[in-house]
C-alpha atoms as a PDB file:
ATOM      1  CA  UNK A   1      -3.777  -2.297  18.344  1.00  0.00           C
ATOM      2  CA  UNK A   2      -6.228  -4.513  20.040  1.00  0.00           C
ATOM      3  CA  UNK A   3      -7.233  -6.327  16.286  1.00  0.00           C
ATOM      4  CA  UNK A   4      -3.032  -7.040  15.884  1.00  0.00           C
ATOM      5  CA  UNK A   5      -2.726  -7.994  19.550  1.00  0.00           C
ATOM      6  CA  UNK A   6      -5.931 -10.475  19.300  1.00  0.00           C
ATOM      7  CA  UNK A   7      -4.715 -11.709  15.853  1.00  0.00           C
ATOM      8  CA  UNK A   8      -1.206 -12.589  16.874  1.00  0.00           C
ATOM      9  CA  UNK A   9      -2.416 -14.048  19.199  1.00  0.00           C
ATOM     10  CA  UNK A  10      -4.010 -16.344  17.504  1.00  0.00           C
ATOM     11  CA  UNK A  11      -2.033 -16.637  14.461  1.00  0.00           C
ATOM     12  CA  UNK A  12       0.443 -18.417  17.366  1.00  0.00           C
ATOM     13  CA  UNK A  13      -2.214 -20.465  18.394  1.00  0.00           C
ATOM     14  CA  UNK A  14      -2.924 -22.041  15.268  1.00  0.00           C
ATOM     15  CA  UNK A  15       0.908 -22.086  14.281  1.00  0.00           C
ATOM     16  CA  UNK A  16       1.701 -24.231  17.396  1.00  0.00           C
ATOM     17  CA  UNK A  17       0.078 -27.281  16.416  1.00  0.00           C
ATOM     18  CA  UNK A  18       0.756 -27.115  12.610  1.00  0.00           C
ATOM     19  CA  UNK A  19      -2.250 -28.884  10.165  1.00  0.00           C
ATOM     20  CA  UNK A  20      -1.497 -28.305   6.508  1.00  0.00           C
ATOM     21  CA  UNK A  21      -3.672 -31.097   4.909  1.00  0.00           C
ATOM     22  CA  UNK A  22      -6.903 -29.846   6.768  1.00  0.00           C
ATOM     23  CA  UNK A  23      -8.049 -26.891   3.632  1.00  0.00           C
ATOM     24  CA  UNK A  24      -9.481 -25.174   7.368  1.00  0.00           C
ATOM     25  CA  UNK A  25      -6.034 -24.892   9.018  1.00  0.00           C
ATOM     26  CA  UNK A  26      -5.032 -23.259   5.772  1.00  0.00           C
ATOM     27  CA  UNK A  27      -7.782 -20.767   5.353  1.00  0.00           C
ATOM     28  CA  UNK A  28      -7.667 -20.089   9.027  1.00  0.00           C
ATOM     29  CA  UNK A  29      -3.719 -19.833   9.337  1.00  0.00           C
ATOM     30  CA  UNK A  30      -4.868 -17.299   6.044  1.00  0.00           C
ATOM     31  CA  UNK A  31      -7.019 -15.363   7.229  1.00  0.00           C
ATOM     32  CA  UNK A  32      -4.855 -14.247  10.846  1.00  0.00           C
ATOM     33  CA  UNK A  33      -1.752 -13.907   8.585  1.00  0.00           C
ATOM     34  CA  UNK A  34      -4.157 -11.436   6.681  1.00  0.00           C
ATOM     35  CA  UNK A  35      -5.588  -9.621   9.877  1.00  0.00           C
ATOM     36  CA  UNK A  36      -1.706  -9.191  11.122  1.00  0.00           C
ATOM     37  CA  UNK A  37      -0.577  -7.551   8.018  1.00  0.00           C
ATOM     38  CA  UNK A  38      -3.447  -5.547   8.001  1.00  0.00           C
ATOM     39  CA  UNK A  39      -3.639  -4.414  11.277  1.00  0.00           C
ATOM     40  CA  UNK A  40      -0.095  -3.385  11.671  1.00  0.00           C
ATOM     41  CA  UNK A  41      -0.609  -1.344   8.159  1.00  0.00           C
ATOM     42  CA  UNK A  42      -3.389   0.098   9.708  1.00  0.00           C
ATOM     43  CA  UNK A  43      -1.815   1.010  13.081  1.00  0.00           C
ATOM     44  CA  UNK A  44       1.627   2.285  10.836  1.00  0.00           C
ATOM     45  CA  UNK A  45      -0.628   4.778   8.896  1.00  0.00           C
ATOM     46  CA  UNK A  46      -2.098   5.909  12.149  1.00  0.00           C
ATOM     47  CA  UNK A  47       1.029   6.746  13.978  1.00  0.00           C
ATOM     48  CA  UNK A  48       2.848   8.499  10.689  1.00  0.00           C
ATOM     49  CA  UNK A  49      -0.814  10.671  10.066  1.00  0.00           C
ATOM     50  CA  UNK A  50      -0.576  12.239  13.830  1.00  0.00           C
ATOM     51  CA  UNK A  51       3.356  13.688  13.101  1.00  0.00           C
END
């Protein structure tokens, strides 16, 4: 929960002030995309493993 909070977070951050010819912006905008999708699989599997 805390990894999908902090990446959200900062997925917003990075979306508010939008960069696409800097290859960083890209890879960074990546990456927290990444860590969202990941940590919400993550915290799905969780939840459906304790019913």
């Amino acid at each position: 929960m805390i990894v999908l909070m902090g990446s959200s977070f900062g997925l917003f951050l990075f979306l508010n002030s939008p960069d696409f010819t800097n290859p960083y912006y890209v890879f960074g905008v990546g990456v927290m995309g990444f860590a969202v999708v990941f940590a919400a699989l993550m915290l799905i599997s969780v939840l459906l493993k304790r019913r």
